[in-house]
Protein backbone atom coordinates (compact mmCIF):
# COMPACT_ATOMS: atom_id res chain seq x y z
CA UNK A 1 116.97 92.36 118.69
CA UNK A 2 116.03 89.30 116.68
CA UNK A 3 114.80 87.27 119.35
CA UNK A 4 111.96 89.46 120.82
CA UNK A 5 110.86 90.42 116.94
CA UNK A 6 111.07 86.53 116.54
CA UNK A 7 108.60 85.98 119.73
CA UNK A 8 106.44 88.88 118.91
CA UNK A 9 105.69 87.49 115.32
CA UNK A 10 105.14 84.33 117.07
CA UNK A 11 102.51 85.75 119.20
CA UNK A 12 100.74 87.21 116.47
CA UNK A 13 100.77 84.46 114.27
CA UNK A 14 99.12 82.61 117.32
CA UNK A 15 96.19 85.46 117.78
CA UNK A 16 95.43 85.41 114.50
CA UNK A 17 95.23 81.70 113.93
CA UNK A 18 93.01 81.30 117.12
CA UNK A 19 89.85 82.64 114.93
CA UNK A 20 90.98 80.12 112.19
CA UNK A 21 91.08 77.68 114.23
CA UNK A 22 87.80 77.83 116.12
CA UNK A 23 85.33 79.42 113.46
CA UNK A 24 84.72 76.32 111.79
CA UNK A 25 84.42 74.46 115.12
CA UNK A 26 81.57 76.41 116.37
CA UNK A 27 79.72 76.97 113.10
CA UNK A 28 80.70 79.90 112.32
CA UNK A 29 82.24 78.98 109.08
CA UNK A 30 80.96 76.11 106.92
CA UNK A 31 83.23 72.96 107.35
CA UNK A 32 86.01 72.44 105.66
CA UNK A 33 88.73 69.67 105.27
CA UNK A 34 91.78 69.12 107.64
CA UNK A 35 94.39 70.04 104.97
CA UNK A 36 93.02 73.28 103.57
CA UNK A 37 92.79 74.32 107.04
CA UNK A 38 96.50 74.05 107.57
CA UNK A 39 97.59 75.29 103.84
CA UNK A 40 95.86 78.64 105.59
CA UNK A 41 97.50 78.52 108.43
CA UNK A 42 100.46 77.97 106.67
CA UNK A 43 99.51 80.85 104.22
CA UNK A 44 99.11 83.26 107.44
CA UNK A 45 102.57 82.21 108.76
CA UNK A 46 104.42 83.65 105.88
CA UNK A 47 102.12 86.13 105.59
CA UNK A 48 103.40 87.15 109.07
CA UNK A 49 106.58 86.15 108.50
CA UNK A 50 106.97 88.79 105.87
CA UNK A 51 104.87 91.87 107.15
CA UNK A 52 108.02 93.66 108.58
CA UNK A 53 110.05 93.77 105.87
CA UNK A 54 107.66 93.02 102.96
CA UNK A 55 104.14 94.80 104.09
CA UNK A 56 102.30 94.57 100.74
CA UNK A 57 103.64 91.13 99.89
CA UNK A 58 101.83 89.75 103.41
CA UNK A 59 99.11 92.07 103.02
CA UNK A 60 98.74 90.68 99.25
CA UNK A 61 98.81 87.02 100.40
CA UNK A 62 96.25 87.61 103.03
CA UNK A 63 93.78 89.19 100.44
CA UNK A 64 94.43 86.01 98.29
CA UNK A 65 93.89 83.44 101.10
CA UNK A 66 90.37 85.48 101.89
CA UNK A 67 89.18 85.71 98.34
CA UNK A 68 90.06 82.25 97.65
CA UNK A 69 87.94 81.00 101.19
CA UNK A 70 85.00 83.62 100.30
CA UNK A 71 84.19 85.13 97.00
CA UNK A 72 83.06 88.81 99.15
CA UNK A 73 86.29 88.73 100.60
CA UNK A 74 85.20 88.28 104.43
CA UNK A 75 85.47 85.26 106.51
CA UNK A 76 85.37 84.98 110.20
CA UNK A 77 88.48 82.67 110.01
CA UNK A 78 90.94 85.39 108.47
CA UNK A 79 89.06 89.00 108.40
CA UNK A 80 90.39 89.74 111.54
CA UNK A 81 94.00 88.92 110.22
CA UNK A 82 93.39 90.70 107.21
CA UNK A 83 92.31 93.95 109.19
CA UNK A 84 95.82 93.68 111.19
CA UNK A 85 98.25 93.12 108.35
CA UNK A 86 96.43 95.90 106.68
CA UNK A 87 96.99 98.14 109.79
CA UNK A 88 100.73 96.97 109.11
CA UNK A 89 100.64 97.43 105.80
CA UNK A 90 99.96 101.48 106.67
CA UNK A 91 102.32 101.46 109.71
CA UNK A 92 105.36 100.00 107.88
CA UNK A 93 104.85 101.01 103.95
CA UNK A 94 106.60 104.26 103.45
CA UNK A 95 104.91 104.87 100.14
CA UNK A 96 100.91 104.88 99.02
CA UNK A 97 101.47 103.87 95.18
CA UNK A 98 101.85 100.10 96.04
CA UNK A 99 98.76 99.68 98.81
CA UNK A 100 96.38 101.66 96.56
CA UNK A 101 97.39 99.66 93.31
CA UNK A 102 96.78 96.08 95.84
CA UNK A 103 93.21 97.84 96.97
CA UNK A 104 91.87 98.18 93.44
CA UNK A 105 93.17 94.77 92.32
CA UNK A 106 91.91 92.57 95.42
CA UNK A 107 88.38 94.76 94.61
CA UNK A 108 88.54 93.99 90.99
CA UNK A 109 89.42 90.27 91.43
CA UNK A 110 86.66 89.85 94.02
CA UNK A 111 83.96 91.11 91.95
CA UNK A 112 85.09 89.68 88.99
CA UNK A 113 84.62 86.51 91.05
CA UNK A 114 81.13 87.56 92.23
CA UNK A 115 80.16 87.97 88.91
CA UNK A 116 81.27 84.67 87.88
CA UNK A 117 80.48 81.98 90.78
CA UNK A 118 78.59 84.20 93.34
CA UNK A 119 75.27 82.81 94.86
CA UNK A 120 73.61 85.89 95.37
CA UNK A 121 75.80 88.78 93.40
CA UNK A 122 74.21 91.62 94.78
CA UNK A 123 74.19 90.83 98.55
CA UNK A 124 77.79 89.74 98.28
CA UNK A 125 79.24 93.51 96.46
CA UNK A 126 77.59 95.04 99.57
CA UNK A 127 80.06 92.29 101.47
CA UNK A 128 83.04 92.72 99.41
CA UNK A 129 82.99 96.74 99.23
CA UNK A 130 82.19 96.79 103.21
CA UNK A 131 85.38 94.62 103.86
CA UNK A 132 87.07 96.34 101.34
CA UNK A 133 86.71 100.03 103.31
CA UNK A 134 86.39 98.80 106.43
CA UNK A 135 88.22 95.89 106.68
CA UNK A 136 91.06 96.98 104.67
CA UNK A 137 91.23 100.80 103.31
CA UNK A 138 90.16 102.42 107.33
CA UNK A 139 93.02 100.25 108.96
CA UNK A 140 95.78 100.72 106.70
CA UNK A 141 95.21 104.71 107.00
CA UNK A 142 94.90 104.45 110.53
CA UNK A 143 98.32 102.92 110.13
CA UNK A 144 99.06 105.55 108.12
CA UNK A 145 98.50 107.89 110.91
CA UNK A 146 100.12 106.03 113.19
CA UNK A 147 103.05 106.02 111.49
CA UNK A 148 103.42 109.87 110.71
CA UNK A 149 102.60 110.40 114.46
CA UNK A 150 105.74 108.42 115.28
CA UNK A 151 107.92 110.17 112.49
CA UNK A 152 106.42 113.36 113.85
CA UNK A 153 107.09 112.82 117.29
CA UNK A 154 110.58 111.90 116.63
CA UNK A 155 110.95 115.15 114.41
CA UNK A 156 109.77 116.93 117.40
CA UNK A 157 111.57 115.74 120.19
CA UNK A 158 114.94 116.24 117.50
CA UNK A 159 113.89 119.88 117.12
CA UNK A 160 113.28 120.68 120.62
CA UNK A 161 117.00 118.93 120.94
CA UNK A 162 118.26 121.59 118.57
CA UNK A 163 116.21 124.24 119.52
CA UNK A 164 117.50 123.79 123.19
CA UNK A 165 121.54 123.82 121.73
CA UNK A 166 120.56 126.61 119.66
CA UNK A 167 118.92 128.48 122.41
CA UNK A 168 122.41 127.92 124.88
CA UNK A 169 124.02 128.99 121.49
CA UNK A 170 122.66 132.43 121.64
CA UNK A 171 122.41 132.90 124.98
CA UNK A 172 126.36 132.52 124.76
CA UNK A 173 127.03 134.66 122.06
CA UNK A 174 124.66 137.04 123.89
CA UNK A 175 126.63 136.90 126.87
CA UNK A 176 129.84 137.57 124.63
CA UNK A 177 128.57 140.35 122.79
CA UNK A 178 127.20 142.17 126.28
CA UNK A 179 130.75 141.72 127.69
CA UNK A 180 132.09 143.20 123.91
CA UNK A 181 129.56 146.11 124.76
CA UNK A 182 130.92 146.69 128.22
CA UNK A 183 134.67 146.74 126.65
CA UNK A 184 133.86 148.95 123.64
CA UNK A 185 131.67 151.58 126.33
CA UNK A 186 134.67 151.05 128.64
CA UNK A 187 136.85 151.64 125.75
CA UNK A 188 135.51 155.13 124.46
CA UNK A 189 134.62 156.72 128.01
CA UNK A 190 138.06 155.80 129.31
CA UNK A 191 139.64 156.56 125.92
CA UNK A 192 137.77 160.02 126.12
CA UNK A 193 139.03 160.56 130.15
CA UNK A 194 142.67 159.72 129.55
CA UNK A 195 142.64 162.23 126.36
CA UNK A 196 141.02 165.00 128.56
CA UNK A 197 143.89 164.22 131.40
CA UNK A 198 146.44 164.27 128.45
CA UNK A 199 145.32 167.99 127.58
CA UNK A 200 145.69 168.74 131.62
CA UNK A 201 148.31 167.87 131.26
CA UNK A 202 149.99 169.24 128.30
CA UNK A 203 148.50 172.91 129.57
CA UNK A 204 150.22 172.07 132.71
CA UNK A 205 153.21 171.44 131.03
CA UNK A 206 153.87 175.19 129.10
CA UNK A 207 151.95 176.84 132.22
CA UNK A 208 155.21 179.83 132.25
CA UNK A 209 154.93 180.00 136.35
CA UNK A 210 155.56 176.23 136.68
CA UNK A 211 158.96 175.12 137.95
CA UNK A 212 161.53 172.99 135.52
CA UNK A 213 161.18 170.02 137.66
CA UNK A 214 157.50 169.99 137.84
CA UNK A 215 157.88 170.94 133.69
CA UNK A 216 159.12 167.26 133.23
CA UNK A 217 156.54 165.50 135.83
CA UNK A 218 153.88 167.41 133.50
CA UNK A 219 155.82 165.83 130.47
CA UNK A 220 155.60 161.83 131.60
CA UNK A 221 152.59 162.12 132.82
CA UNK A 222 151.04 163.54 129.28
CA UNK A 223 152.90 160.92 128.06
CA UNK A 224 151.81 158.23 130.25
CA UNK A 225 148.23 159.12 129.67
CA UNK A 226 149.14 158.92 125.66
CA UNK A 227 150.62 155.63 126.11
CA UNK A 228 147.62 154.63 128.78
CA UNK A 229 145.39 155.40 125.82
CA UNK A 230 146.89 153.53 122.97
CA UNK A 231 147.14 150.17 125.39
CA UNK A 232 143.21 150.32 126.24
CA UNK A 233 142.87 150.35 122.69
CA UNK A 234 144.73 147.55 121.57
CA UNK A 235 143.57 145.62 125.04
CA UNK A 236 139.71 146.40 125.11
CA UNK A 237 139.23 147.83 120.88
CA UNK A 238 139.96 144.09 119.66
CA UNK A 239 136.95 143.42 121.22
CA UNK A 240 134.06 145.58 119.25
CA UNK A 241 132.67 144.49 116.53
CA UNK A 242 130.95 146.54 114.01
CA UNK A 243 127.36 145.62 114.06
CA UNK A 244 127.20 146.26 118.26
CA UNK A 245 124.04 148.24 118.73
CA UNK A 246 123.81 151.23 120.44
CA UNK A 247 124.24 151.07 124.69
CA UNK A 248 121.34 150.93 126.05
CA UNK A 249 123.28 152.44 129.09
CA UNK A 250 122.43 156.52 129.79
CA UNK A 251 125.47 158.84 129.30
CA UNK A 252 124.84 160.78 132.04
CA UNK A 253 125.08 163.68 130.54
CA UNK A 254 124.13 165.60 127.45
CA UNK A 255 125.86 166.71 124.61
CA UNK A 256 126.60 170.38 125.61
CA UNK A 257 127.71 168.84 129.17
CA UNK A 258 130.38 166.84 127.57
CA UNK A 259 131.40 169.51 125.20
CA UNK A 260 131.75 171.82 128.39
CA UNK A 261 133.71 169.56 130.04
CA UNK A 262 136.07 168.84 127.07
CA UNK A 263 136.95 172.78 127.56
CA UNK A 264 137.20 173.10 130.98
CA UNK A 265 139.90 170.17 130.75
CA UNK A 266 141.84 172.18 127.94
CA UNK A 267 140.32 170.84 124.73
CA UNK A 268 139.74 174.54 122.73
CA UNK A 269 136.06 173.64 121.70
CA UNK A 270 133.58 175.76 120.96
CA UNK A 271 130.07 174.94 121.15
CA UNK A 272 126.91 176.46 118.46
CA UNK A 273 123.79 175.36 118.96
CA UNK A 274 121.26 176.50 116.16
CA UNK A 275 117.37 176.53 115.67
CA UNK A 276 117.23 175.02 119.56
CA UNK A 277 120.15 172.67 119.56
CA UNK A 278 119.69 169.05 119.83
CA UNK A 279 116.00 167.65 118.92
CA UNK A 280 116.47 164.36 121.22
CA UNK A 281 114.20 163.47 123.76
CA UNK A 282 116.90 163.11 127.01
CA UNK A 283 117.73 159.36 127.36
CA UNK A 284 116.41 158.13 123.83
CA UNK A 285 118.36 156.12 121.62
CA UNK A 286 119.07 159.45 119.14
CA UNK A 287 120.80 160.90 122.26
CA UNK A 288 122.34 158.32 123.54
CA UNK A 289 123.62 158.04 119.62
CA UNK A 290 124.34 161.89 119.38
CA UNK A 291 126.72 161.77 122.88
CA UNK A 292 128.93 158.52 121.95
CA UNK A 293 129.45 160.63 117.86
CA UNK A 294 130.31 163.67 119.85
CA UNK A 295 132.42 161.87 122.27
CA UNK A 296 134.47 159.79 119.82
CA UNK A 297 135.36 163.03 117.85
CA UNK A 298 136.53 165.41 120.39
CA UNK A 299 138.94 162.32 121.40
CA UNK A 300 139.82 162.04 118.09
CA UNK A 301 140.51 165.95 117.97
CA UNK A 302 142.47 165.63 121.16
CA UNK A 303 144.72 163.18 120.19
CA UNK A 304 144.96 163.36 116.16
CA UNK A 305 145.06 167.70 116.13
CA UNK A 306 146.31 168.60 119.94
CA UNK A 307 145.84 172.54 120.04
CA UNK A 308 143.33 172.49 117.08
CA UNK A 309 140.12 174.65 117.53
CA UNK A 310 137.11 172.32 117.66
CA UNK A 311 133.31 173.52 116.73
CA UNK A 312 130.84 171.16 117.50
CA UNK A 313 127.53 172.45 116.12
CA UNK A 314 124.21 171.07 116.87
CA UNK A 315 120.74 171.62 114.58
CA UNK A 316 117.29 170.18 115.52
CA UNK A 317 115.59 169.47 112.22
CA UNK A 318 112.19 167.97 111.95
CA UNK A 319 112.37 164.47 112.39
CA UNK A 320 116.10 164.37 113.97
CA UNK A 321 119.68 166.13 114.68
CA UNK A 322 122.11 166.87 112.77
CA UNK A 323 125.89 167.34 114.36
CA UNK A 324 129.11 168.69 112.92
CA UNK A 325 132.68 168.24 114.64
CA UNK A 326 135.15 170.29 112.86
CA UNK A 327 138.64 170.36 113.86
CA UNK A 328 141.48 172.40 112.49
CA UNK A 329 145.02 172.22 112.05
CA UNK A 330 147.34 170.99 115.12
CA UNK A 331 149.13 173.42 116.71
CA UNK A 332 151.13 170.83 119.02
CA UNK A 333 153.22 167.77 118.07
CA UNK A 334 150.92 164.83 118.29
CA UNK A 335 151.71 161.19 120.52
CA UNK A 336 152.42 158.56 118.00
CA UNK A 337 149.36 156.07 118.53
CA UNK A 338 147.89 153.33 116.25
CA UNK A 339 144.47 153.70 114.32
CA UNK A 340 141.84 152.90 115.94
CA UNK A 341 137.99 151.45 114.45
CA UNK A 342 136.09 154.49 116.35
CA UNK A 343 134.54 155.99 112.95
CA UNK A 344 133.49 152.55 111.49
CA UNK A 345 131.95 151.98 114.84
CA UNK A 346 130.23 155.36 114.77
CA UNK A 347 128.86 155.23 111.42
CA UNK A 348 127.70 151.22 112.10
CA UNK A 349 125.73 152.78 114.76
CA UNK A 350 124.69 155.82 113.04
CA UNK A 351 123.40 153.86 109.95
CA UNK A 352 121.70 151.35 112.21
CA UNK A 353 119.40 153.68 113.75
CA UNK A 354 118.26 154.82 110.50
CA UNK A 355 120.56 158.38 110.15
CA UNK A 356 123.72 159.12 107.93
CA UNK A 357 127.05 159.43 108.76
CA UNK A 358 130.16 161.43 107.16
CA UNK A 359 133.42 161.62 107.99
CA UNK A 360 136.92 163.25 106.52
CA UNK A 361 139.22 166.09 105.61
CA UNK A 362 137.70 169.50 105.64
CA UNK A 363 140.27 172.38 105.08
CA UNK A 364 143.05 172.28 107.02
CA UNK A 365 141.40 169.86 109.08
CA UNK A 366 138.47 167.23 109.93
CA UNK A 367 135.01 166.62 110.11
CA UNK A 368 132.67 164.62 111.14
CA UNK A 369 128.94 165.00 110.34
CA UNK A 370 126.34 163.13 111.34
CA UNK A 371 122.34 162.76 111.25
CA UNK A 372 120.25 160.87 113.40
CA UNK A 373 116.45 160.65 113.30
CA UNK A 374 114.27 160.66 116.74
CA UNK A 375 112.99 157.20 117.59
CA UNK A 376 111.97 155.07 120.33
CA UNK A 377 113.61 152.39 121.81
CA UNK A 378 114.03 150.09 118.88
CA UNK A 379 111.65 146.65 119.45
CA UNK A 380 112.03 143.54 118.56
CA UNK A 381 111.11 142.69 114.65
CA UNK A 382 107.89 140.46 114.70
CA UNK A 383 108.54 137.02 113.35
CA UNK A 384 105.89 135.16 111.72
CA UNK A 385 104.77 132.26 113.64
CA UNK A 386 106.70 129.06 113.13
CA UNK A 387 104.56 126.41 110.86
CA UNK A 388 102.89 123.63 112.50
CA UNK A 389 103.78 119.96 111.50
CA UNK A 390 101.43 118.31 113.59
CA UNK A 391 98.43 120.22 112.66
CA UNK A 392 98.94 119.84 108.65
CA UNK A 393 99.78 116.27 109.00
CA UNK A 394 96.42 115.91 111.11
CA UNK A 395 94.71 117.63 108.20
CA UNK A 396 96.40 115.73 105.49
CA UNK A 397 94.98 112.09 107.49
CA UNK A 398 91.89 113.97 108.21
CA UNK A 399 91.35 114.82 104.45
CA UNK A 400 92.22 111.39 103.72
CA UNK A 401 89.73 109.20 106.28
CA UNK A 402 87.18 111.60 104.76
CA UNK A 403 87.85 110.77 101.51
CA UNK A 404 87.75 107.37 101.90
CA UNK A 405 84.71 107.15 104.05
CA UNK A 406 82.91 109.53 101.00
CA UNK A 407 84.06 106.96 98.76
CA UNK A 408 82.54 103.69 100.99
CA UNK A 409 79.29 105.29 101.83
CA UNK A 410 79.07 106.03 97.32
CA UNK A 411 80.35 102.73 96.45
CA UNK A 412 78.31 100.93 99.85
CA UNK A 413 75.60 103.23 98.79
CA UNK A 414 75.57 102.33 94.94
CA UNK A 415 75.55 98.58 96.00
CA UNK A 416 72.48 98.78 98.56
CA UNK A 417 70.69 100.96 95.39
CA UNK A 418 71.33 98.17 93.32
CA UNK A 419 70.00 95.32 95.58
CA UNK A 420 67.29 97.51 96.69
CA UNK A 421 66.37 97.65 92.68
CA UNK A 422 67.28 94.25 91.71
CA UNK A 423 64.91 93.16 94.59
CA UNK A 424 61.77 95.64 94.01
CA UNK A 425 61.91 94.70 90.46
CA UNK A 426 61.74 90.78 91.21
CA UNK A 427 57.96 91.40 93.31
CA UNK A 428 55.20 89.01 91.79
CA UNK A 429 51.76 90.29 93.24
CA UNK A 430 49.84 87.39 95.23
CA UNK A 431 47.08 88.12 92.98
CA UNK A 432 48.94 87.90 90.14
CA UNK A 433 50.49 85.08 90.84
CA UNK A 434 47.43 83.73 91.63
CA UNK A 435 45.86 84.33 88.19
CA UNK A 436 48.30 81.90 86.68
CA UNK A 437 47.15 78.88 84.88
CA UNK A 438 49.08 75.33 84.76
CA UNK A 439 50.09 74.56 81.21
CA UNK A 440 50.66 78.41 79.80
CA UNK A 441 53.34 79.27 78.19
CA UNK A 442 56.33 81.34 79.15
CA UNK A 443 55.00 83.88 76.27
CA UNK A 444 51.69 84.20 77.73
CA UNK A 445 52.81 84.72 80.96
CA UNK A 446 55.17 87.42 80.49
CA UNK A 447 53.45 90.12 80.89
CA UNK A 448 51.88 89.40 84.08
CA UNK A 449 55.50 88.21 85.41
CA UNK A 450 58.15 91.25 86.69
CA UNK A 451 61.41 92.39 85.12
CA UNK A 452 63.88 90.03 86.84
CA UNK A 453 63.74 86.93 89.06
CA UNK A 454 64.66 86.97 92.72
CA UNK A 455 68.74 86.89 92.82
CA UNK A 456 68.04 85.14 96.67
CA UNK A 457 66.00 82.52 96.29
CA UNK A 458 65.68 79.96 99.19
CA UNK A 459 66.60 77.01 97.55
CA UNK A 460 66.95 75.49 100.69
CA UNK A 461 63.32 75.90 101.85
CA UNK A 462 61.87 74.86 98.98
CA UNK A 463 60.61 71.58 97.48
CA UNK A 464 62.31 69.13 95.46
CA UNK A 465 61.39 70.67 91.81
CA UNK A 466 59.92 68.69 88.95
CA UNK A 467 62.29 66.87 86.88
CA UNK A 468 63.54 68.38 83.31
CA UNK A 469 62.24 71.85 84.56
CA UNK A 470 63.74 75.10 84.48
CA UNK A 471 62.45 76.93 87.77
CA UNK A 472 62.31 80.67 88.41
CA UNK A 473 61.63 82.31 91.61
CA UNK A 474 60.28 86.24 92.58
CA UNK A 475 59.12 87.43 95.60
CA UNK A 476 56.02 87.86 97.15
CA UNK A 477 56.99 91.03 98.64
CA UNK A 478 59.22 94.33 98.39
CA UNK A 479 60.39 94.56 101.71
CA UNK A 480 64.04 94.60 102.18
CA UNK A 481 66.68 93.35 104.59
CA UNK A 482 63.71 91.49 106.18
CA UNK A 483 62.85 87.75 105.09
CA UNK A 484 59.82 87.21 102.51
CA UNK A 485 57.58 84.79 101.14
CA UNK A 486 59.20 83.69 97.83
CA UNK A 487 56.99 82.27 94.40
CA UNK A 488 58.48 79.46 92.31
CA UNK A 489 57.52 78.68 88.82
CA UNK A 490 58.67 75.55 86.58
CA UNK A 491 58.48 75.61 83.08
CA UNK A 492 59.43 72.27 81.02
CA UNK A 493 61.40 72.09 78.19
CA UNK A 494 58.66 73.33 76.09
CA UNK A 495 58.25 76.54 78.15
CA UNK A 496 55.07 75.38 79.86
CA UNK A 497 54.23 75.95 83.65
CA UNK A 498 53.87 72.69 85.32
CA UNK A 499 54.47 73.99 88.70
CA UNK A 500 54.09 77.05 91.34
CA UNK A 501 54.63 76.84 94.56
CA UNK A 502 54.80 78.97 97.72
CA UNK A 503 57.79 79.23 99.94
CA UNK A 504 57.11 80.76 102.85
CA UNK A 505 59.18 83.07 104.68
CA UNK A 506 61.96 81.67 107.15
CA UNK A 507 61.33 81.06 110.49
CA UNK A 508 57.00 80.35 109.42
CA UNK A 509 55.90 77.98 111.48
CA UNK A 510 54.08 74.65 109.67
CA UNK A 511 50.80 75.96 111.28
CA UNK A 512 50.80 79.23 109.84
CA UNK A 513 52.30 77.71 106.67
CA UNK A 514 48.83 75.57 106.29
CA UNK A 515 46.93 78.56 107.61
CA UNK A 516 48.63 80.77 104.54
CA UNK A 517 48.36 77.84 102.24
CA UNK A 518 44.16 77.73 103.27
């Protein structure tokens, strides 16, 4: 892993010296001695060197390599390095404290410098706060972005990972709890059969016409169908669990179809139906509900209270059913059989759909009551919708480019106002300037001179001055961004004009010069 990091800094170091290494050579910087030349070079190395582990510390020596070749920050040897480790700096810098503390100093220390030894101050804050945003500030939060695009990739391939295991998760556990449904439905509707062949049984058994033989047969097989019971419960009943919903599975019959069957196979129940009987639309959830309660009891009855009257009673009340199982005393010996989870189940399911449930001793025997509104097949709860990572991250780099682009056109915006005033303010009229007389003093000629002096005088252009004069140069013209005729006036030691000359704009021809000057 070393290796290719090695050759990829290597590579970089090489593309960013190439501009450092050729401005100079084709003008594009001013000249500058062998050895400073390599003490940058040398200064981008480490500064490459270091931009993995130590972002800010590269990006820091960059900024101090550029201010120290350019008081506005910018060169064409090392801006475009300077744009790259600040991209790095933003890709690679976890926290914001440290870059924003190294972007207010490297602006502070450049225009302090301005201030101090620029040429032409205002020109060069419009440099330094351009490079500043846009060199500097724009990459490293396009870094930024990069890097929470990365980290948010990442996060979402891990959660689609997870989401995947969790989704196998449930479909496993749903698989587990459809086979627990099966078991428990298999469980009460063969639990309920066996008990109804256990009463045909038993009535078989004291029928007064039937043989002694066939007496016996009768016996074992009530017995059988007792013992048949008990070992579907303890095989099949370890297998429900108390919040199981309701099957979604139809009966197949109603309510006062079971209870009629339940008495033709022996089971003395009666059935009372008042104000209409059960309110349940046939194959709802309340019926469905209504037929396993009823179910469950009169196998209770049959196997708890053999011989024991049973009432079921059914009343449609607005809104629901109510039904009561009431069992009395046993009139038979009972088959010894171990307790069973049916009620818990019952009033689990009961509760779940939103009804009561009661269950106990009533007189001489039990009772089970139990009240279940109407309702439509339950649906799904609505969820609210997952939150979206990638769209507040976008938002949060969104704010934050808009931010700092507010901030460069204000602060690029505040320097152009300034030029533009420090330049309108430095216009001497041709006519004015043509009013004044050789030998006048400073005094007299202040109020015919402007504000301030022109802060880009073309020294270059002009003529050699007087000696032992202080010179002073304003423009001949407001016009900005565009190249203008410039005045120049000497004044001696004694604050008298000796001199004023014209310095045509650049790129005047020497015709047009003499055909200005005539």
């Amino acid at each position: 892993m070393e290796r290719p990091r090695i050759r990829r800094a290597c590579l970089l170091w090489a593309a960013l010296a190439l501009p450092a290494l050729t401005a100079d050579a084709i003008g594009l910087n001013e000249p500058r001695a062998f050895w400073p030349q390599i003490a940058g070079l040398g200064v981008l190395a480490a500064a490459v060197a270091s931009a993995r582990r130590h972002p800010v510390a590269a990006f820091g020596l960059m900024a101090v390599l550029s201010l120290l070749t350019a008081p506005a920050l910018f060169t064409v040897s090392y801006g475009p390095a300077l744009g790259v480790l600040a991209l790095l700096l933003g890709l690679r810098a976890a926290r914001v404290l440290p870059a924003a503390v190294l972007f207010v100093a490297v602006g502070c220390v450049g225009a302090a410098k301005v201030a101090l030894v620029g040429v032409d101050p205002a020109a060069q804050w419009v440099v330094l706060t351009g490079t500043l945003l846009f060199g500097c500030v724009f990459p490293w939060l396009g870094g930024r972005y990069w890097r929470q695009s990365r980290e948010l990739a990442a996060a979402g391939w891990t959660r689609a990972a997870r989401l995947e295991d969790e989704q196998r998760s449930a479909e496993e556990r749903a698989r587990l709890r459809e086979r627990a449904r099966i078991a428990q439905d298999m469980h009460d509707s063969l639990g309920h059969e066996l008990s109804l062949i256990a009463l045909r049984a038993g009535a078989l058994q004291v029928a007064p016409d039937l043989p002694e033989r066939h007496r016996g047969a009768a016996a074992d097989l009530r017995a059988a169908a007792a013992d048949a019971t008990d070992r579907l419960h303890r095989i099949i009943g370890v297998l429900r669990e108390d919040d199981e919903p309701v099957p979604l599975t139809p009966a197949g019959e109603s309510v006062e179809q079971l209870v009629a069957r339940a008495a033709e196979s022996g089971l003395p129940v009666r059935w009372e139906p008042t104000g209409g009987g059960t309110a349940a639309q046939p194959g709802s959830v309340a019926e469905r509900t209504l037929h396993r309660v009823v179910r469950e009891a009169l196998t209770n009855a049959a196997r708890h209270a053999p011989g024991a009257p049973v009432t079921v009673a059914a009343a449609g009340e607005a809104g629901g059913t109510t039904v009561t199982i009431t069992n009395g005393r046993a009139t038979q010996k009972s088959s010894p059989s171990a307790g069973g989870s049916g009620l818990l189940g019952l009033r689990t399911a009961v509760t779940a759909s939103g009804g009561d449930f009661e269950a106990g001793p009533h007189g001489e025997g039990f009772r089970v009551r139990a009240y279940v509104p109407e309702q439509s097949t339950p649906r799904p709860p609505r969820t609210a919708a997952p939150s979206a990572p990638f769209t507040r991250a976008r938002r949060r780099v969104a704010v934050a480019v808009g931010a700092a682009a507010c901030a460069g056109v204000v602060l690029v915006g505040g320097a152009f106002a300034w030029y533009a005033y420090t330049e309108t303010h430095s216009v001497l009229e041709p006519a004015a300037y043509a009013r004044l007389g050789l030998g006048s003093t400073a005094a007299e000629l202040a109020p015919a001179l402007p504000d301030r002096t022109a802060r880009d005088a073309p020294v270059e252009r002009a003529p050699a001055p007087p000696k032992d004069t202080d010179c002073r140069y304003y423009r001949a013209s407001g016009e900005l961004l565009v190249s203008v005729d410039h005045f120049r006036l000497c004044f001696d030691t004694g604050g008298r004009l000796v001199a004023k000359d014209l310095i045509p704009r650049a790129g005047l021809s020497e015709d047009a010069h003499e055909e200005f000057v005539r």
